[in-house]
N, C-alpha and C. Protein backbone atom coordinates (compact mmCIF):
# COMPACT_ATOMS: atom_id res chain seq x y z
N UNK A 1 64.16 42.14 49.67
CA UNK A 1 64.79 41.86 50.94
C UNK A 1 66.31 41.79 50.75
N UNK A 2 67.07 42.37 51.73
CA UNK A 2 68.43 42.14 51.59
C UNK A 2 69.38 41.22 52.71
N UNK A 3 69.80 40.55 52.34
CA UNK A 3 70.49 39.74 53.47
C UNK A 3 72.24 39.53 53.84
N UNK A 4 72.64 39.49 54.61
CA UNK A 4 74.13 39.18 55.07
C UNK A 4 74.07 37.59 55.76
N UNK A 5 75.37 36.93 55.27
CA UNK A 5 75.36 35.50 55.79
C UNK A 5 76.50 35.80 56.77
N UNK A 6 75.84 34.57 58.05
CA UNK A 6 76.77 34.62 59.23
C UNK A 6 76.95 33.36 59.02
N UNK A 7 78.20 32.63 59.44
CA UNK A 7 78.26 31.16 59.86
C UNK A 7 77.54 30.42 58.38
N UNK A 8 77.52 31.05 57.54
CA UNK A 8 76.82 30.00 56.15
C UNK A 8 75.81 29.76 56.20
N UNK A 9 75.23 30.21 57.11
CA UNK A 9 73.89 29.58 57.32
C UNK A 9 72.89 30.84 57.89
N UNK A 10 73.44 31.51 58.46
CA UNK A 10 72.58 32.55 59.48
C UNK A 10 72.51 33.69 58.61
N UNK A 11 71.21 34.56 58.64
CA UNK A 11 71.26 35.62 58.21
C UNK A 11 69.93 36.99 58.93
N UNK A 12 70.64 37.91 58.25
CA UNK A 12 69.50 38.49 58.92
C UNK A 12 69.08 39.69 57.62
N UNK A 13 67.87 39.90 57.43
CA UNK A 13 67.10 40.27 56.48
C UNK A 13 66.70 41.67 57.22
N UNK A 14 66.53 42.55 56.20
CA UNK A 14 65.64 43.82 56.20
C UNK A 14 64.23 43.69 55.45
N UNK A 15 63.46 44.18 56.39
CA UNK A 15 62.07 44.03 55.93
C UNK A 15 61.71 45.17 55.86
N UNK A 16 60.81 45.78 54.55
CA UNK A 16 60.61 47.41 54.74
C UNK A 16 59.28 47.26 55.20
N UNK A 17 59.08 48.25 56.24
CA UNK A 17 57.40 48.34 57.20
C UNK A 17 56.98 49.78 56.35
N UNK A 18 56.07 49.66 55.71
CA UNK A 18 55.64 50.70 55.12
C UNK A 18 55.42 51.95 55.93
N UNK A 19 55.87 53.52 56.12
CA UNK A 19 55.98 54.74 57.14
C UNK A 19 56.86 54.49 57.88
N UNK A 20 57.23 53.43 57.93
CA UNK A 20 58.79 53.09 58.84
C UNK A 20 59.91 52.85 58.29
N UNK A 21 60.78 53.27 59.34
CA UNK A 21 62.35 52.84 58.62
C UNK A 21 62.55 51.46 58.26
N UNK A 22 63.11 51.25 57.41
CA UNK A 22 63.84 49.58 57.52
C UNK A 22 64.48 49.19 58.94
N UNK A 23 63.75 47.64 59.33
CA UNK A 23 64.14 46.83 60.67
C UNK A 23 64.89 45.69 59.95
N UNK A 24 65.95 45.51 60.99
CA UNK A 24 66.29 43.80 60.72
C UNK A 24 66.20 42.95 61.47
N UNK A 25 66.14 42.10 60.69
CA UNK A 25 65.31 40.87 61.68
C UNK A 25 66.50 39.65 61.45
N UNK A 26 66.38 39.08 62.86
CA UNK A 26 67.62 37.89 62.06
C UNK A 26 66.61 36.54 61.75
N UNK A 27 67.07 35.59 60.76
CA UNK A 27 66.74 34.45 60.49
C UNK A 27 67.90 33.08 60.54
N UNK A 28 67.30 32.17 60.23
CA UNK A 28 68.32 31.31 60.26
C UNK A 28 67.93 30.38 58.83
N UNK A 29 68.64 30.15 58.30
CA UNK A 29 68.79 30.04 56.84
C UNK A 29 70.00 28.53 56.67
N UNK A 30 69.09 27.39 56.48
CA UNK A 30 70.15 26.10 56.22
C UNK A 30 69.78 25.72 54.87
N UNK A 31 70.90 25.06 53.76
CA UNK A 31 70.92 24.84 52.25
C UNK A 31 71.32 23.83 52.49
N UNK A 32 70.64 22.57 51.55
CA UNK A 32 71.12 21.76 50.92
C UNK A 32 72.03 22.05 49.57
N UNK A 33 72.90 21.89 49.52
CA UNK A 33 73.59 22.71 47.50
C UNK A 33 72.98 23.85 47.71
N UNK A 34 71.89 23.83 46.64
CA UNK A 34 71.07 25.14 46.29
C UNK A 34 69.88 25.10 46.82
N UNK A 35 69.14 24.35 47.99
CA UNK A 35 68.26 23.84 48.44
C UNK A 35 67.82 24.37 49.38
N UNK A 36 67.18 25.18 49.68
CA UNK A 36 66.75 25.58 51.26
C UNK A 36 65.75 24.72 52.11
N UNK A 37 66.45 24.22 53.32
CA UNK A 37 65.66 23.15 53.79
C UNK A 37 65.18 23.83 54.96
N UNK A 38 65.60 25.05 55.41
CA UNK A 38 64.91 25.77 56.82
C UNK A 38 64.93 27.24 56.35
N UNK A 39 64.10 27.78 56.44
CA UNK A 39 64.12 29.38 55.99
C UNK A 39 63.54 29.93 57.59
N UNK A 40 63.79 30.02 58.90
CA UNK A 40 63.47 30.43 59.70
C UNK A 40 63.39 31.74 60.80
N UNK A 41 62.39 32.40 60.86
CA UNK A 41 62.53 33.78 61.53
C UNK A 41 62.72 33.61 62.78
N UNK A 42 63.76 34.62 63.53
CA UNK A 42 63.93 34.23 64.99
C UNK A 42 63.45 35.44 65.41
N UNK A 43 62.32 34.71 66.50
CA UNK A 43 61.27 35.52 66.88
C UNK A 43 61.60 36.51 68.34
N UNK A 44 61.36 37.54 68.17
CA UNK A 44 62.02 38.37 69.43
C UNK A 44 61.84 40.05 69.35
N UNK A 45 61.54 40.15 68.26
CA UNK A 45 61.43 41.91 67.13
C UNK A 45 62.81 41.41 66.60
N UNK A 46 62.87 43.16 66.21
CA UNK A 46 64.05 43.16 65.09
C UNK A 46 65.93 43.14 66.15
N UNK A 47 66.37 43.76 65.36
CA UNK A 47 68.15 43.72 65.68
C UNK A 47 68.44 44.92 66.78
N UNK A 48 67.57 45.78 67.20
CA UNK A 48 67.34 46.27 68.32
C UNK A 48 66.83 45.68 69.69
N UNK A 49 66.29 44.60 69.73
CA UNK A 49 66.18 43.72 70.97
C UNK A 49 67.12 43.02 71.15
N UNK A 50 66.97 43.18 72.61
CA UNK A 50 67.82 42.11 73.68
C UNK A 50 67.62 40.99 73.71
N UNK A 51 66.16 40.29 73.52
CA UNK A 51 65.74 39.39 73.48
C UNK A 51 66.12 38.51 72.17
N UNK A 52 65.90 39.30 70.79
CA UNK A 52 66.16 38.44 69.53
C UNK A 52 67.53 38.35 69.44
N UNK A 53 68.36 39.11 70.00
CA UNK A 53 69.90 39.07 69.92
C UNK A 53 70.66 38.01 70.68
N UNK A 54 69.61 37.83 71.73
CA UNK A 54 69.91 36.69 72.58
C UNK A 54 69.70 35.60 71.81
N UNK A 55 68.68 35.45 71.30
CA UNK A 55 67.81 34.16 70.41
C UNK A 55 69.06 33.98 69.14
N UNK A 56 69.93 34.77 68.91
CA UNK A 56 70.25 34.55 67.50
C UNK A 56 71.72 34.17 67.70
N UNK A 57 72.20 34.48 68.99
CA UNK A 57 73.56 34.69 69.53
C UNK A 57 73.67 32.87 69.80
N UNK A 58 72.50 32.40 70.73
CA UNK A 58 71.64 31.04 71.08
C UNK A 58 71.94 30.03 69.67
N UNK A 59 71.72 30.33 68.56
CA UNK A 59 71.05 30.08 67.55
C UNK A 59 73.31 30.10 66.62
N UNK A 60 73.98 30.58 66.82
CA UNK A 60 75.05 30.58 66.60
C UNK A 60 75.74 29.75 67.40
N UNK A 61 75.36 29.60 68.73
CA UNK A 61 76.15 28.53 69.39
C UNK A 61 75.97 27.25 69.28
N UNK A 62 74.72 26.94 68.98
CA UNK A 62 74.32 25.57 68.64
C UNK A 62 74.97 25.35 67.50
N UNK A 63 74.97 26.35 66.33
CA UNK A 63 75.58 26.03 64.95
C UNK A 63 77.42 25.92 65.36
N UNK A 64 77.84 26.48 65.95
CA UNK A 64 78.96 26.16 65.98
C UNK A 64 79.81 24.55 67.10
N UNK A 65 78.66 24.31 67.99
CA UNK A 65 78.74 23.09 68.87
C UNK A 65 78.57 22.05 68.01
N UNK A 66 78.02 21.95 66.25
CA UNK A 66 77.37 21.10 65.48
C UNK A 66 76.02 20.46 65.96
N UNK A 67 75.00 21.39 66.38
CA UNK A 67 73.81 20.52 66.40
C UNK A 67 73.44 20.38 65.08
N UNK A 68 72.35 19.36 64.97
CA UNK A 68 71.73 19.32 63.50
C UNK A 68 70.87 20.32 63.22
N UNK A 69 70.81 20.66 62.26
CA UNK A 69 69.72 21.66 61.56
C UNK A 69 68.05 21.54 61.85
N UNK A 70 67.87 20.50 62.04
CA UNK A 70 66.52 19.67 62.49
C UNK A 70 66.50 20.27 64.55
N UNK A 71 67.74 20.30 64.91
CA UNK A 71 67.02 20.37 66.28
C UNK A 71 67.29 21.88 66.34
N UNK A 72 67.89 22.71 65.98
CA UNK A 72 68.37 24.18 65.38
C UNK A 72 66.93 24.82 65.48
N UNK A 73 65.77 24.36 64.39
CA UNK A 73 65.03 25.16 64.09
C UNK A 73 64.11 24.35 65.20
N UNK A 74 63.90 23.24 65.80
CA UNK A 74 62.90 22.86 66.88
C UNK A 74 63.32 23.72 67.39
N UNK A 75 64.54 24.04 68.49
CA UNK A 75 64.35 24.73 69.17
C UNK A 75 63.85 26.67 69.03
N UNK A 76 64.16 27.25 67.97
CA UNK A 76 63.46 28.08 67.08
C UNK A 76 61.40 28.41 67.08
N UNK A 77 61.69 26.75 66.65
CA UNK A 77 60.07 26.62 66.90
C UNK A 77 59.40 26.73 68.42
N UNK A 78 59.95 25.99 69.17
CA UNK A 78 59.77 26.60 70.42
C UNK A 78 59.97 27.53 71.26
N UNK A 79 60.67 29.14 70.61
CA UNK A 79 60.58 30.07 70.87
C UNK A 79 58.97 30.80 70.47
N UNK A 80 59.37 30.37 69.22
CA UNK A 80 57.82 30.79 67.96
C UNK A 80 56.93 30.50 69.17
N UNK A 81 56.28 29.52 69.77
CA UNK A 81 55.61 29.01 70.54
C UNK A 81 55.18 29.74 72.35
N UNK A 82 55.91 30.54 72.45
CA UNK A 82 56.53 30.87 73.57
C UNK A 82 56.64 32.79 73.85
N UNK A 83 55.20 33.18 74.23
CA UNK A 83 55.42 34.83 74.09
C UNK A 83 56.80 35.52 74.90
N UNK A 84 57.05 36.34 74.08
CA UNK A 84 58.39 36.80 74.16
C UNK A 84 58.86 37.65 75.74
């Protein structure tokens, strides 16, 4: 998997789909030191939707307003929860 960091925390990964091109998908990615305390996929498809771009754009504003990392990925989780 290959990844780029946004904001220190955000990233978005390539996943290879076997007969398919490589998609990226964004995640959201919080460290303690060297610690990963949230490894989270933001659910929507890949970096071609409107929808996950929204979710990740969402997902940058909270990080930059300082929410905590804990309500970051609740709300995350309640996308997960929630058909797209």
């Amino acid at each position: 998997m290959y990844s780029r960091c946004y904001d220190h925390a955000f990233h978005d990964g390539v996943y290879v789909v076997p007969g398919r091109r490589p998609h990226l998908y964004y995640r959201y990615v919080c460290k303690a030191g060297s610690r990963v305390v949230y490894s989270k996929h933001i659910p929507g498809g890949n970096t071609q939707s409107s929808i996950a771009t929204g979710r990740a754009i969402e997902v940058c504003r909270w990080m930059r307003r300082g929410e905590s990392p804990q309500a970051i990925a609740a709300l995350i989780d309640k996308w997960s929860n929630v058909p797209a």
